[in-house]
Protein backbone atom coordinates (compact mmCIF):
# COMPACT_ATOMS: atom_id res chain seq x y z
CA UNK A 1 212.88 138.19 109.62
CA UNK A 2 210.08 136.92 111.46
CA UNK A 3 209.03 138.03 115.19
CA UNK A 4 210.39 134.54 116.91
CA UNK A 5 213.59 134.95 115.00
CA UNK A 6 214.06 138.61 116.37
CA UNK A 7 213.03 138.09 119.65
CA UNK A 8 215.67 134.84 119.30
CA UNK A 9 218.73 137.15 118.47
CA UNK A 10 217.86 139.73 121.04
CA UNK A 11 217.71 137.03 123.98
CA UNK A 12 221.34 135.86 122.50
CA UNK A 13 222.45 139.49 123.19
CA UNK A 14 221.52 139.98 126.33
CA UNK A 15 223.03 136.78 127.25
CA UNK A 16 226.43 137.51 125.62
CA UNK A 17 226.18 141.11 127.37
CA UNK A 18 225.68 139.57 130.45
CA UNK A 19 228.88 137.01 130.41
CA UNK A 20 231.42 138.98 129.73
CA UNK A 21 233.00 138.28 133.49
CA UNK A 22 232.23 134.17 132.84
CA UNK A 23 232.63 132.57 130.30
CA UNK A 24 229.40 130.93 128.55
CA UNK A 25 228.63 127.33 129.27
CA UNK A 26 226.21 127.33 126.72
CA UNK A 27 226.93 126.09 123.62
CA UNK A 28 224.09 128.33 122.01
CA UNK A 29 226.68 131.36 123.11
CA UNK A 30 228.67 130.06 119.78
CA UNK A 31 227.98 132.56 117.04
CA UNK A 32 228.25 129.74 114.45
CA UNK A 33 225.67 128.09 117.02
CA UNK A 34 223.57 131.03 117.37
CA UNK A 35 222.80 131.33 113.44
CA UNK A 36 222.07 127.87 113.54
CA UNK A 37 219.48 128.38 116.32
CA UNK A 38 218.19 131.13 114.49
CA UNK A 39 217.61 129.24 111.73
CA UNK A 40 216.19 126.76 112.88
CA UNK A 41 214.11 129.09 115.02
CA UNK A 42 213.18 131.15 111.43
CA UNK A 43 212.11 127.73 109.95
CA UNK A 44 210.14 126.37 112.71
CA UNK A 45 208.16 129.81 112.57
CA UNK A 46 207.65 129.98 108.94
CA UNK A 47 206.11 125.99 109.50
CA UNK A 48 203.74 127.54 111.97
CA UNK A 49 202.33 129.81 109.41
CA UNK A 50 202.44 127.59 106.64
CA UNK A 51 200.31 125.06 108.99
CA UNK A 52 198.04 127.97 109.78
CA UNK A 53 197.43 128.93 106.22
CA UNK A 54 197.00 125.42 105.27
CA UNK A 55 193.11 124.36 103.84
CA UNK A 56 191.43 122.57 106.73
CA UNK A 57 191.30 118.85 105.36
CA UNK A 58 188.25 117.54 104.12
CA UNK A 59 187.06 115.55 107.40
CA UNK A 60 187.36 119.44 109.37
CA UNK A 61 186.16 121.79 106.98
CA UNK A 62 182.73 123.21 107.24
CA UNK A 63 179.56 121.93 107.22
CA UNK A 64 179.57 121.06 103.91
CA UNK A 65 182.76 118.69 104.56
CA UNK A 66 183.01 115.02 103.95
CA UNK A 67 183.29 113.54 107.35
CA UNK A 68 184.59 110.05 108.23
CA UNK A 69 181.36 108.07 108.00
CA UNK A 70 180.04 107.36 111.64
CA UNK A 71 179.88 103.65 113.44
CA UNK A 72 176.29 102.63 112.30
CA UNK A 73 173.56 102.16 114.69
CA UNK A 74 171.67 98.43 115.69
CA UNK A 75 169.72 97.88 113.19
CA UNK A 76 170.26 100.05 110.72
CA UNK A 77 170.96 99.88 106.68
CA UNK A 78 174.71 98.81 107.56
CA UNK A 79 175.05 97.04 110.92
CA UNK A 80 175.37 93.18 110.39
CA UNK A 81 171.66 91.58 111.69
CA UNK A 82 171.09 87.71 111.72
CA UNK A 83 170.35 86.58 108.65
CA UNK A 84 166.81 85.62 108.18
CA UNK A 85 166.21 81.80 107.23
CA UNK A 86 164.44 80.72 104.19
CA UNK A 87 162.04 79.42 106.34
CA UNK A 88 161.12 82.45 108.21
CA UNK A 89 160.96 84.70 105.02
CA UNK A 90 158.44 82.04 104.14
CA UNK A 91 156.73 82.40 106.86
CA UNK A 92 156.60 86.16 107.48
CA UNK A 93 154.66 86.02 103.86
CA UNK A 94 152.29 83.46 104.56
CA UNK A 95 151.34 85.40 107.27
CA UNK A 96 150.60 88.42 105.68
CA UNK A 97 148.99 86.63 102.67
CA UNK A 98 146.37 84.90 105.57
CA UNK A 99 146.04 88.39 106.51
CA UNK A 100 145.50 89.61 103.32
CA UNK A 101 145.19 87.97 100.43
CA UNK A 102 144.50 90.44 97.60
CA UNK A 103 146.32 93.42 98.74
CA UNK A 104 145.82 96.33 96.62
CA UNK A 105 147.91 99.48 95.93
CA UNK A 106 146.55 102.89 97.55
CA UNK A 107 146.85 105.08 94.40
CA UNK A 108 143.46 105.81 92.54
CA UNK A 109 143.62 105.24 88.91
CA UNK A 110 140.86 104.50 85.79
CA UNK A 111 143.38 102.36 83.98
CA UNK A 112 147.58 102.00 83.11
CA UNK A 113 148.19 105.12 81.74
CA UNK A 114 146.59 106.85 85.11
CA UNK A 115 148.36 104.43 87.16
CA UNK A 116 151.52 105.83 85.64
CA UNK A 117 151.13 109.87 85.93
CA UNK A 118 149.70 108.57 89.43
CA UNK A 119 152.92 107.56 90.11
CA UNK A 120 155.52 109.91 88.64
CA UNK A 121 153.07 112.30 91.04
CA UNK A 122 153.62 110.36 93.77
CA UNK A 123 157.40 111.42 94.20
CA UNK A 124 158.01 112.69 97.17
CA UNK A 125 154.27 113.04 98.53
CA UNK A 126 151.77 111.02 100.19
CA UNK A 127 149.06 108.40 98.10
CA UNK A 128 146.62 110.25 100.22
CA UNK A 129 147.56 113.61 98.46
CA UNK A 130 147.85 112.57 95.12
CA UNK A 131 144.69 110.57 95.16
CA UNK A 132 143.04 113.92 96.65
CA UNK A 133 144.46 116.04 93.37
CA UNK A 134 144.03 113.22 90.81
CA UNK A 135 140.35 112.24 91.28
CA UNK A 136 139.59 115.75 89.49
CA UNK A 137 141.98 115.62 86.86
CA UNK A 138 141.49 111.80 85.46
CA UNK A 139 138.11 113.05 85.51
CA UNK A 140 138.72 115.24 82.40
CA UNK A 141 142.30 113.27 80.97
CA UNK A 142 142.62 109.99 81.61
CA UNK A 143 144.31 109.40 78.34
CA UNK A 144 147.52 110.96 76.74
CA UNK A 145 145.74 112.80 74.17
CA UNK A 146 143.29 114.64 76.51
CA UNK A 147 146.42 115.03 79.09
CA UNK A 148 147.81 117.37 76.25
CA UNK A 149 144.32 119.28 75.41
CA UNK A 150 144.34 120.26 78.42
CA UNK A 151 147.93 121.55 78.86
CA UNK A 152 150.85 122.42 81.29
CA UNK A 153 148.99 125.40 83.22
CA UNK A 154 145.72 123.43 83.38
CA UNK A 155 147.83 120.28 84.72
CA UNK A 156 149.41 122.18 87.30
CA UNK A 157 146.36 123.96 88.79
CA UNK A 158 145.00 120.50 89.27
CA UNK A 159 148.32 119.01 91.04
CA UNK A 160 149.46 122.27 92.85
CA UNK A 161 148.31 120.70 96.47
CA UNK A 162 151.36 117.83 95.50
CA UNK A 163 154.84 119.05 96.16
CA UNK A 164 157.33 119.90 93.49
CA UNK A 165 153.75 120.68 91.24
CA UNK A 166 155.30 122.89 88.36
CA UNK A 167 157.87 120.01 87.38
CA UNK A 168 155.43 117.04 87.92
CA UNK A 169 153.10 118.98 85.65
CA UNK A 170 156.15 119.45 82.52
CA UNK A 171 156.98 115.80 82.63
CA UNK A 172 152.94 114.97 83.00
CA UNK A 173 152.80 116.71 79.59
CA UNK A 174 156.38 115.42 78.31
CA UNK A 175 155.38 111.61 79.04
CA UNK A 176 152.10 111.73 77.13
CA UNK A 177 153.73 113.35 74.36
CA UNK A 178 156.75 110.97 74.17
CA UNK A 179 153.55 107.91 74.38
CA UNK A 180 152.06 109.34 71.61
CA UNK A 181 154.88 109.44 69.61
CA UNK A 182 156.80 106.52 70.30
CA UNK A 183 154.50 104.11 71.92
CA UNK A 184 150.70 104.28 70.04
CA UNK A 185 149.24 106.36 73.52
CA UNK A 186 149.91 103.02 74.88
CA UNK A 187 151.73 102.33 78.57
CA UNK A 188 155.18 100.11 77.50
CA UNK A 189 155.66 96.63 79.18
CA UNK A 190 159.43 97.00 78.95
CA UNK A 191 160.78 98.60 81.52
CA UNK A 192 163.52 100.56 79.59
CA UNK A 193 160.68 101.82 77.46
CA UNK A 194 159.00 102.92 80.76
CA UNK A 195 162.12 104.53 82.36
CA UNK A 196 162.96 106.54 78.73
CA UNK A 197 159.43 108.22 80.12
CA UNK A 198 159.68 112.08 81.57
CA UNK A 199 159.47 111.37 84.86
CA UNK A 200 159.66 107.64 85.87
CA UNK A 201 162.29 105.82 87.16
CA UNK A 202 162.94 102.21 88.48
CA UNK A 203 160.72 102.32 90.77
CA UNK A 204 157.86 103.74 89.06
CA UNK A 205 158.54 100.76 86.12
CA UNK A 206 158.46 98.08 89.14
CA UNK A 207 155.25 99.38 90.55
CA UNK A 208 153.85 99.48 86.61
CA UNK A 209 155.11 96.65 85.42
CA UNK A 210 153.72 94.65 88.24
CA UNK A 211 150.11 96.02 88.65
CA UNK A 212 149.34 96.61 84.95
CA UNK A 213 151.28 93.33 83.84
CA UNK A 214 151.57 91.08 86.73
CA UNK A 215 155.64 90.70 86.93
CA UNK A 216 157.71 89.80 89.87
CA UNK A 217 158.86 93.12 90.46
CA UNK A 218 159.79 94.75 93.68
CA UNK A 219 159.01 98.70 94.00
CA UNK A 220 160.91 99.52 96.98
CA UNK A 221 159.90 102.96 98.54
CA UNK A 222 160.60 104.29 101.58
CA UNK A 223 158.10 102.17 103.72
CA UNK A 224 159.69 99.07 102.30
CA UNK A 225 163.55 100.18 102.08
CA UNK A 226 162.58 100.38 106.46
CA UNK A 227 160.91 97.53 106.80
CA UNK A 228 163.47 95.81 104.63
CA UNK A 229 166.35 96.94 106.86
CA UNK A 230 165.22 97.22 110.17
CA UNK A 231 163.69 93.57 110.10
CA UNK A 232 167.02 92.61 108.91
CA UNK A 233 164.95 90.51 106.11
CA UNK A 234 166.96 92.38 103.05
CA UNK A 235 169.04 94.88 104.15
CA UNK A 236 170.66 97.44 101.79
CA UNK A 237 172.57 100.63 101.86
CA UNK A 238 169.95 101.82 98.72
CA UNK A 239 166.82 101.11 97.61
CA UNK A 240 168.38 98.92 94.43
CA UNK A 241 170.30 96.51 96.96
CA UNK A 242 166.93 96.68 98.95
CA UNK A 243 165.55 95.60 95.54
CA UNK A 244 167.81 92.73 94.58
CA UNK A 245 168.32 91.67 98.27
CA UNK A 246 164.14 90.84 98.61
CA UNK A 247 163.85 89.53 95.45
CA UNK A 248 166.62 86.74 96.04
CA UNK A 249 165.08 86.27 99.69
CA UNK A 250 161.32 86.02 98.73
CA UNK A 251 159.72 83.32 97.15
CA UNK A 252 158.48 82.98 94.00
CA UNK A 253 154.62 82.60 94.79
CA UNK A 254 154.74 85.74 97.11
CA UNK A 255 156.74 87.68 94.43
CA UNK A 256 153.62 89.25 92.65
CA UNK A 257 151.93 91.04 96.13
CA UNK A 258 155.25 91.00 97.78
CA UNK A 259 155.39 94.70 97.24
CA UNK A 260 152.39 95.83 98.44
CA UNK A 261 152.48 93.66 101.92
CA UNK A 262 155.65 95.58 102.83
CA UNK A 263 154.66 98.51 101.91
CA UNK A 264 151.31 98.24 103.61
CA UNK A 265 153.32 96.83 107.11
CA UNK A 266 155.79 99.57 106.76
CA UNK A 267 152.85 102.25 106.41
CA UNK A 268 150.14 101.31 109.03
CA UNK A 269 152.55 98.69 111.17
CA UNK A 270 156.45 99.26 111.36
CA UNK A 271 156.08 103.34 111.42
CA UNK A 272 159.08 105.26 110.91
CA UNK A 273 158.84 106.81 114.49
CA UNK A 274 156.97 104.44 116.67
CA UNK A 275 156.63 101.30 115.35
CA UNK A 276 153.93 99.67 116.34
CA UNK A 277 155.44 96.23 117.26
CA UNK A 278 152.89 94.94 119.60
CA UNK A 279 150.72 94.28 116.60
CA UNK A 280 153.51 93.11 114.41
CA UNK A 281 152.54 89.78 112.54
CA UNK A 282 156.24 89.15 112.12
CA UNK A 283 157.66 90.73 115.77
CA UNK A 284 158.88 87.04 116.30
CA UNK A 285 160.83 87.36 113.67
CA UNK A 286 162.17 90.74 113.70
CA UNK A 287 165.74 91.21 114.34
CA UNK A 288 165.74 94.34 115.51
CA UNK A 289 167.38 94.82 118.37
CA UNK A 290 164.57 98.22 119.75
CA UNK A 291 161.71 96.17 119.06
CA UNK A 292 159.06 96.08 122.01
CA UNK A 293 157.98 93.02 121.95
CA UNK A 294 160.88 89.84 121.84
């Protein structure tokens, strides 16, 4: 018997103690009535510790819980922007072509196969830091074959200024032994042969696939995945619908330095923190709703 349900009966004595010169008005003075109280009492007690003992739910557990997403901020990945027009897509890119015409990626490389550990290095680090680690190593393998002479532990004292070294330096020497074997030493052009490499994903095949053979791909990192959204020119919730939203959006005769002006404007113009929309090209044409300049 719980604590409520014993503190329940003992009231109910007292009471019936206390009325034996009047009779009881209270229909809880009913011994049928008083078990039923009880019971009721008993059950509404044991639901108390039930509830108590119950797993918080997933939106109120810890801080590894699953919370109800939160109402997205202007301007971000999933708030609704004004569609850009055809026209101004066109016109944000002729702008930046007048600007500059040839633009070129920042990663230093002696030819495709360069380009492509370049790259898979450039994960999660700067093109300043790779190019700062790489200048030294293509200088001694800038082919598969001399990737391997020179091994894992050789590899990684070159690349151990890049984050996440020790695993960029396995797939270095994976990749060049899975081109050797399958592919001639030779960089793919397919980009399923590219991806099956140690190391590269989507958008490391984009960013190949369109400097070493001149396709219409769209290698969207995180300087164009912000531009992309924030401009409200392509927004996305990941870097694929990024991907697919620019390259319905853009057209065709930008498609091939597309890339590389975004990235570019996202690196030295739209900044993550402070944006520097004063000397946008496109700040006419920005939707977002924090820009500086209107």
């Amino acid at each position: 018997m719980s604590k409520n349900t014993r503190r329940t009966f003992a009231r109910l004595r007292s009471a019936r103690a206390g009325s034996a010169r009047q009779p009881a008005k209270n229909p809880s003075a009913d011994p049928g009535q008083q078990e039923s109280v009880a019971a009721k009492l008993g059950q509404s007690a044991v639901a108390k510790v039930k509830k108590a003992r119950k797993p918080a739910s997933k939106a109120g557990a810890g801080s590894g819980a699953v919370r109800p997403a939160a109402k997205p901020a202007r301007g971000s990945a999933t708030s609704p922007l004004r569609p850009w027009t055809r026209a101004e897509v066109r016109e944000a890119f002729v702008r930046f072509s007048k600007a500059n015409p040839e633009p070129k990626g920042e990663l230093e490389h002696l030819n495709p196969y360069t380009l492509l550990v370049a790259v898979v290095l450039s994960a999660q680090a700067t093109d300043a830091g790779v190019n700062k680690a790489t200048r030294a190593l293509f200088a001694v393998a800038d082919t598969p074959a001399k990737m391997l002479a020179l091994g894992e532990e050789k590899v990684r004292d070159y690349i151990k200024t890049i984050g996440l070294y020790r695993s960029k330096a396995r797939n270095i020497i994976a990749l060049s032994e899975k081109l050797l074997a399958d592919f001639g030493g030779e960089v793919p052009r397919s980009r399923a042969g590219i991806e099956s490499l140690p190391g590269a994903g989507r958008k490391t095949a984009n960013v190949v696939l369109n400097m070493v053979f001149g396709e219409h791909t769209m290698a969207v990192d995180t300087h164009v995945f912000r531009v992309a959204n924030r401009t409200g020119m392509a927004p996305g919730r990941t870097p694929l619908e990024v991907e697919v939203g620019l390259e319905r959006v853009i057209p065709v005769e930008f498609m091939l330095h597309a890339h590389h002006w975004l990235i570019l404007h996202g690196r030295y113009t739209c900044l993550a923190r402070s944006p520097r929309c004063e000397e946008c090209l496109i700040n006419d044409l920005c939707c977002w709703p924090e820009k500086s300049i209107i």
